[in-house]
PDB file of N, CA and C in Angstrom:
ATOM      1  N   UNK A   1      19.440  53.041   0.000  1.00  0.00           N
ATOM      2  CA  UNK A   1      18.899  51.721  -0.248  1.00  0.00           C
ATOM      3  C   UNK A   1      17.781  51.846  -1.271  1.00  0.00           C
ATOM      4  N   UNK A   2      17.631  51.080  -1.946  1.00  0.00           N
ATOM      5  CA  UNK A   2      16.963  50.885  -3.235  1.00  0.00           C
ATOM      6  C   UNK A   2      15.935  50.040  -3.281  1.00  0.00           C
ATOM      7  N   UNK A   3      15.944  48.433  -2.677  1.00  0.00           N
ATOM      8  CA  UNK A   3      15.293  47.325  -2.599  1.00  0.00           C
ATOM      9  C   UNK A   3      15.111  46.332  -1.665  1.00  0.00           C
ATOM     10  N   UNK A   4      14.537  45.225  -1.488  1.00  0.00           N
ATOM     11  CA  UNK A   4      14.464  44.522  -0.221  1.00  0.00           C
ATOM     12  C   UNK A   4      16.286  43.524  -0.251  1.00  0.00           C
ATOM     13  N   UNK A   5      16.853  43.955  -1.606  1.00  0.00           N
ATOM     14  CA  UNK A   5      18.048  43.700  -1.032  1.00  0.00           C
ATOM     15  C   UNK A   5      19.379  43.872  -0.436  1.00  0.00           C
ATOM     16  N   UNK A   6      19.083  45.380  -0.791  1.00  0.00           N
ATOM     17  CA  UNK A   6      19.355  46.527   0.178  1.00  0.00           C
ATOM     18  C   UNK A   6      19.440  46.505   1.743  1.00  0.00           C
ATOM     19  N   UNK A   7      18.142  46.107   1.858  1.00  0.00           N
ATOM     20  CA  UNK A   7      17.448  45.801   3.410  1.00  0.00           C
ATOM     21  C   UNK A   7      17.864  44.487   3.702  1.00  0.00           C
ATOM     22  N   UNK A   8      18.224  43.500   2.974  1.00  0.00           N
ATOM     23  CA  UNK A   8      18.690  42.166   3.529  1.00  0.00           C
ATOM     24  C   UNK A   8      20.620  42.840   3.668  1.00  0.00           C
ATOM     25  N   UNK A   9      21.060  43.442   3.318  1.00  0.00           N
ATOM     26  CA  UNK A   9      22.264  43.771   3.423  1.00  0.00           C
ATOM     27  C   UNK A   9      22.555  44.321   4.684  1.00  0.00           C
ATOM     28  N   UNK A  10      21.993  45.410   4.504  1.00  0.00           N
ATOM     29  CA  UNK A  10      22.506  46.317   6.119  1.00  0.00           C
ATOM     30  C   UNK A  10      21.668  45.336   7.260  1.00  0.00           C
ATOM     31  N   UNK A  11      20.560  44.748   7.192  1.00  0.00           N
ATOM     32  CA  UNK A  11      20.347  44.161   8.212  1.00  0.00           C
ATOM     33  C   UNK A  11      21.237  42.887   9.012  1.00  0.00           C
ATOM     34  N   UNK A  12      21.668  42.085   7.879  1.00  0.00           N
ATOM     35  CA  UNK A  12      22.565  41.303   8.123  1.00  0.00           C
ATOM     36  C   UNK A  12      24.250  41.799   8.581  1.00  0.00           C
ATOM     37  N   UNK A  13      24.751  43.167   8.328  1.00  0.00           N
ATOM     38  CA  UNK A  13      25.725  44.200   8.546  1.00  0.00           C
ATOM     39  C   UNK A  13      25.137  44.218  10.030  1.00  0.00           C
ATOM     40  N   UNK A  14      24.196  44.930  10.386  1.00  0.00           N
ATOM     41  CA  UNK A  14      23.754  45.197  11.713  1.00  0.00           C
ATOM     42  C   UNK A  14      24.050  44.132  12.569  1.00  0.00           C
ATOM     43  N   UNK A  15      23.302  42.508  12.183  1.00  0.00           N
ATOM     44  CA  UNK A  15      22.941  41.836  13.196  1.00  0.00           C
ATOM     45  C   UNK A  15      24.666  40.967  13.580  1.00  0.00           C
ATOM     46  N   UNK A  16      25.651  41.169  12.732  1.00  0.00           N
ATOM     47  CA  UNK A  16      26.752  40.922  12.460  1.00  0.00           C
ATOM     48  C   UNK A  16      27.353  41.746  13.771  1.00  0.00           C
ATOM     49  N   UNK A  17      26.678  42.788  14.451  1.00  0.00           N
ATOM     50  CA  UNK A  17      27.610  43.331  15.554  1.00  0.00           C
ATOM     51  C   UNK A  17      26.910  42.588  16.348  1.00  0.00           C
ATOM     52  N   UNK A  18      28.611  42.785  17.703  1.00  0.00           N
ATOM     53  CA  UNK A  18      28.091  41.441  18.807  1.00  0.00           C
ATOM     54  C   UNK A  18      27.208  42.736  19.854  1.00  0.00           C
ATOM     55  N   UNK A  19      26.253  42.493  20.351  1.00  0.00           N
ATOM     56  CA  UNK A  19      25.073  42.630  20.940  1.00  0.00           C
ATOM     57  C   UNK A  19      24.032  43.521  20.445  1.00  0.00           C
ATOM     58  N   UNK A  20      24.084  43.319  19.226  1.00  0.00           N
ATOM     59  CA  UNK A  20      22.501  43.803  18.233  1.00  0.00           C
ATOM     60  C   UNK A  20      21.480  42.620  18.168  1.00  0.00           C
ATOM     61  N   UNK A  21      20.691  42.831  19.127  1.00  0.00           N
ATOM     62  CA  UNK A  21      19.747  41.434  19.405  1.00  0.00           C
ATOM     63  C   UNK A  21      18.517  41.595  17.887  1.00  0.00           C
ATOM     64  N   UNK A  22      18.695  42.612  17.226  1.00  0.00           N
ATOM     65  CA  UNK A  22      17.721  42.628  16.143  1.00  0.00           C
ATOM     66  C   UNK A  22      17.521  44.155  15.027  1.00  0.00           C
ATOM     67  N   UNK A  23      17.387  43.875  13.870  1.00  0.00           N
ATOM     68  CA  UNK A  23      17.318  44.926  13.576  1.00  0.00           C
ATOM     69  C   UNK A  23      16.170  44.729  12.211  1.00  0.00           C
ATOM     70  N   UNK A  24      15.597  45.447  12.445  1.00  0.00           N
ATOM     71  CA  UNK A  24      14.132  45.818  11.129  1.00  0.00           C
ATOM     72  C   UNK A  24      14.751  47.097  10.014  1.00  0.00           C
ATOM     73  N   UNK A  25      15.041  46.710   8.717  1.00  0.00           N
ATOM     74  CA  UNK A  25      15.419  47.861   7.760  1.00  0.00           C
ATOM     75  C   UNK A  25      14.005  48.124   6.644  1.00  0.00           C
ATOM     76  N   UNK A  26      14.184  49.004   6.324  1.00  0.00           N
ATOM     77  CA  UNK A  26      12.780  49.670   5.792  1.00  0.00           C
ATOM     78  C   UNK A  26      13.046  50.567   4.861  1.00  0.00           C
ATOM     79  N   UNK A  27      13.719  49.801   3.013  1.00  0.00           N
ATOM     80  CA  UNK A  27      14.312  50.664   2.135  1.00  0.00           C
ATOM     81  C   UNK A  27      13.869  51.680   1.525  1.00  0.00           C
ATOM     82  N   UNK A  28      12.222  51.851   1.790  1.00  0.00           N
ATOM     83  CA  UNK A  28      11.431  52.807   1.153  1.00  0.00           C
ATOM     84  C   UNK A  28      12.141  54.042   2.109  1.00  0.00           C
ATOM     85  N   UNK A  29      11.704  53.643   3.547  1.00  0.00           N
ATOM     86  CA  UNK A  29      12.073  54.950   4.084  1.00  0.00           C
ATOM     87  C   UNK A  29      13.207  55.517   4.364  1.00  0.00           C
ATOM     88  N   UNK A  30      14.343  54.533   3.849  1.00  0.00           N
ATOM     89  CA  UNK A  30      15.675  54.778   4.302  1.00  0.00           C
ATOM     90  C   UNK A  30      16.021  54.637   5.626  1.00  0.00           C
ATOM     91  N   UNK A  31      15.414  53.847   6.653  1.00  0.00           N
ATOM     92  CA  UNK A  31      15.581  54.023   7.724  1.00  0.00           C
ATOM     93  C   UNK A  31      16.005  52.315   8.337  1.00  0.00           C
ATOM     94  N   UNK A  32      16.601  52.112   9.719  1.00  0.00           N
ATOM     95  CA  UNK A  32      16.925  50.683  10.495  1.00  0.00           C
ATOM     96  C   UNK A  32      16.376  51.207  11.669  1.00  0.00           C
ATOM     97  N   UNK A  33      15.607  50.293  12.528  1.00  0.00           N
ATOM     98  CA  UNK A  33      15.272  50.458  13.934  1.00  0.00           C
ATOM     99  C   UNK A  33      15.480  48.827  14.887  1.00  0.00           C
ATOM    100  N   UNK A  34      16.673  49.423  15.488  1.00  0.00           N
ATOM    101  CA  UNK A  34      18.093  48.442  16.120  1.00  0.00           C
ATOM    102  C   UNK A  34      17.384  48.426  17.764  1.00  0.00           C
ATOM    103  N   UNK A  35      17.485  46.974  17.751  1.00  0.00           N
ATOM    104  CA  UNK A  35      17.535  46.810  19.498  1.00  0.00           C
ATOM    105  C   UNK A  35      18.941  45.988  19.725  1.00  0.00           C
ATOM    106  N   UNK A  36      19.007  46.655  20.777  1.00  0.00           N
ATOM    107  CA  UNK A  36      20.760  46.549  21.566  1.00  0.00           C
ATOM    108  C   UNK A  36      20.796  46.399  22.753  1.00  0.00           C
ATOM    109  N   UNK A  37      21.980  45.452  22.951  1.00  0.00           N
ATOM    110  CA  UNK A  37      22.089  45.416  24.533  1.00  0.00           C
ATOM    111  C   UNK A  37      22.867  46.705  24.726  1.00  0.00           C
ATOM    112  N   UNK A  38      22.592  47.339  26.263  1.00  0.00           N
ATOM    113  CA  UNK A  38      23.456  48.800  26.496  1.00  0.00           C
ATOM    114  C   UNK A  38      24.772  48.423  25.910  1.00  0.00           C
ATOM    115  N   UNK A  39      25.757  47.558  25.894  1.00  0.00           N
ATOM    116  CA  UNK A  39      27.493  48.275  25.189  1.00  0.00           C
ATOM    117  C   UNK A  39      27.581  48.672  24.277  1.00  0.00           C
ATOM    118  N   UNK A  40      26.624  48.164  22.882  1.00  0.00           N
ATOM    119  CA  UNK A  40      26.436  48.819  22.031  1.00  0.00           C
ATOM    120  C   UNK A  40      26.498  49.987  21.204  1.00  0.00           C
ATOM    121  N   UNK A  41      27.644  50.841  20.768  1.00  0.00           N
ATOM    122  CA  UNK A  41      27.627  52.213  20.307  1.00  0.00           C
ATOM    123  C   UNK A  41      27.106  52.699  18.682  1.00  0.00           C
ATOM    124  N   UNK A  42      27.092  53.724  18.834  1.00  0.00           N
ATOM    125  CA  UNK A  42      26.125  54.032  17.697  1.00  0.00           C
ATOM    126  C   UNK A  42      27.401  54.206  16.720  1.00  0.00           C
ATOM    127  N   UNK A  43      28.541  54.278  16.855  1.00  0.00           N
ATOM    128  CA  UNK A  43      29.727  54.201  16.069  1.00  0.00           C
ATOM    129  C   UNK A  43      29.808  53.144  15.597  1.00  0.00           C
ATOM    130  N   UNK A  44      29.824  51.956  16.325  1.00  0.00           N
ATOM    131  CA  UNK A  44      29.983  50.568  15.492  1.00  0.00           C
ATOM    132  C   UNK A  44      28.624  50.089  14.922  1.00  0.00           C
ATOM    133  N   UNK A  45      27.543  50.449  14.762  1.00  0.00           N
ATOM    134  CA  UNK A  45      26.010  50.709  14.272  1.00  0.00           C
ATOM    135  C   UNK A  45      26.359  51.158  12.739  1.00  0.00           C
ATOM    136  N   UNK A  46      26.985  52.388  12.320  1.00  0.00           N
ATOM    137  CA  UNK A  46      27.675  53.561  11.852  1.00  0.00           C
ATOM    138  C   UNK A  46      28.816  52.521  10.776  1.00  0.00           C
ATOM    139  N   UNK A  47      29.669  52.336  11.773  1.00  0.00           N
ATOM    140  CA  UNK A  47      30.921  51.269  10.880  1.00  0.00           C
ATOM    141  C   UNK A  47      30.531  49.925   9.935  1.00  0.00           C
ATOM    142  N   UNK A  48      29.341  49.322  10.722  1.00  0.00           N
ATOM    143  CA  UNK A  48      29.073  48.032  10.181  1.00  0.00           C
ATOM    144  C   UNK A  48      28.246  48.438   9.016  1.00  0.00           C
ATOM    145  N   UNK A  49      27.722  49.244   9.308  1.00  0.00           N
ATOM    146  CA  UNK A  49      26.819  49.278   7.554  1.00  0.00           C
ATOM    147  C   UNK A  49      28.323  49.812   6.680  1.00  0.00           C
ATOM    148  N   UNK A  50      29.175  51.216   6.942  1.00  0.00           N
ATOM    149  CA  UNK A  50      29.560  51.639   6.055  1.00  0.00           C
ATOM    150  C   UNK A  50      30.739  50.914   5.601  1.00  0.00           C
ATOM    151  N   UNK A  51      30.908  49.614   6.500  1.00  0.00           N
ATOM    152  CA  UNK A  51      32.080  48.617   5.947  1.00  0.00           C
ATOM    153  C   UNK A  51      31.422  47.618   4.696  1.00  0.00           C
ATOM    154  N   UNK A  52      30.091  47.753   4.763  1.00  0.00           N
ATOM    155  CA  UNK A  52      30.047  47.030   3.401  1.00  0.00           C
ATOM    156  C   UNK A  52      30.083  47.450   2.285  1.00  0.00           C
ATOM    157  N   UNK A  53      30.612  48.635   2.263  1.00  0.00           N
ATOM    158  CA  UNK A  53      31.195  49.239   0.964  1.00  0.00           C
ATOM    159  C   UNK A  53      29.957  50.198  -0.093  1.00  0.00           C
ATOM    160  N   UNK A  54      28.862  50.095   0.145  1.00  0.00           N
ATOM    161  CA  UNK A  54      27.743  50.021  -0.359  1.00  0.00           C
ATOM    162  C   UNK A  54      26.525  51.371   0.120  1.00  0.00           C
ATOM    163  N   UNK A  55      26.691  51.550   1.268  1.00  0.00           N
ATOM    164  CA  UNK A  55      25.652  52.270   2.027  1.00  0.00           C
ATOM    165  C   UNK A  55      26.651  53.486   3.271  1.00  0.00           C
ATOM    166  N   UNK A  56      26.420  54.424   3.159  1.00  0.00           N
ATOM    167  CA  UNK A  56      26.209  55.634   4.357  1.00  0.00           C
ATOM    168  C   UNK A  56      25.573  55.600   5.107  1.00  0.00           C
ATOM    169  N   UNK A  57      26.039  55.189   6.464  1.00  0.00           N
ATOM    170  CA  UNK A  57      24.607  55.379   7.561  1.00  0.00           C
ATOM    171  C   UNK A  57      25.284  56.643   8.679  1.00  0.00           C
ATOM    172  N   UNK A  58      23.723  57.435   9.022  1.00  0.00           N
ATOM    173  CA  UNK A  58      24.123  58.478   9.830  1.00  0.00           C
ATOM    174  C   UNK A  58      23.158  57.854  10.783  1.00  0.00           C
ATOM    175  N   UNK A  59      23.384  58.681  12.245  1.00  0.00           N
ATOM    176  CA  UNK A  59      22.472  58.345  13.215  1.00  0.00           C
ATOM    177  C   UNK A  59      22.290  59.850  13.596  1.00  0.00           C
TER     178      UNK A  59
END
């Protein structure tokens, strides 16, 4: 990630999965810090960013 539109991307990717009650992205540091209800897996966390064609996310 590069810019705050970067960070409007994957955040909106994130909040796009069903029980991600929120997510804060932070492009300087390269980093997302996700609150979830427990069903939540870190695979579909993982999928939703890297389905936008754009970004690699590891956990």
């Amino acid at each position: 990630m590069s810019c705050e539109h970067c960070e409007m991307r994957v955040r909106k990717a994130l909040e796009g999965v069903e029980g991600v009650k929120s997510a804060k992205v932070d492009h300087k540091k390269g980093v997302a810090v996700i609150e979830t209800e427990d069903n939540v897996t870190k695979e579909s966390l993982v999928k939703a960013v890297n389905d936008t064609g754009l970004y690699e996310a590891q956990v």
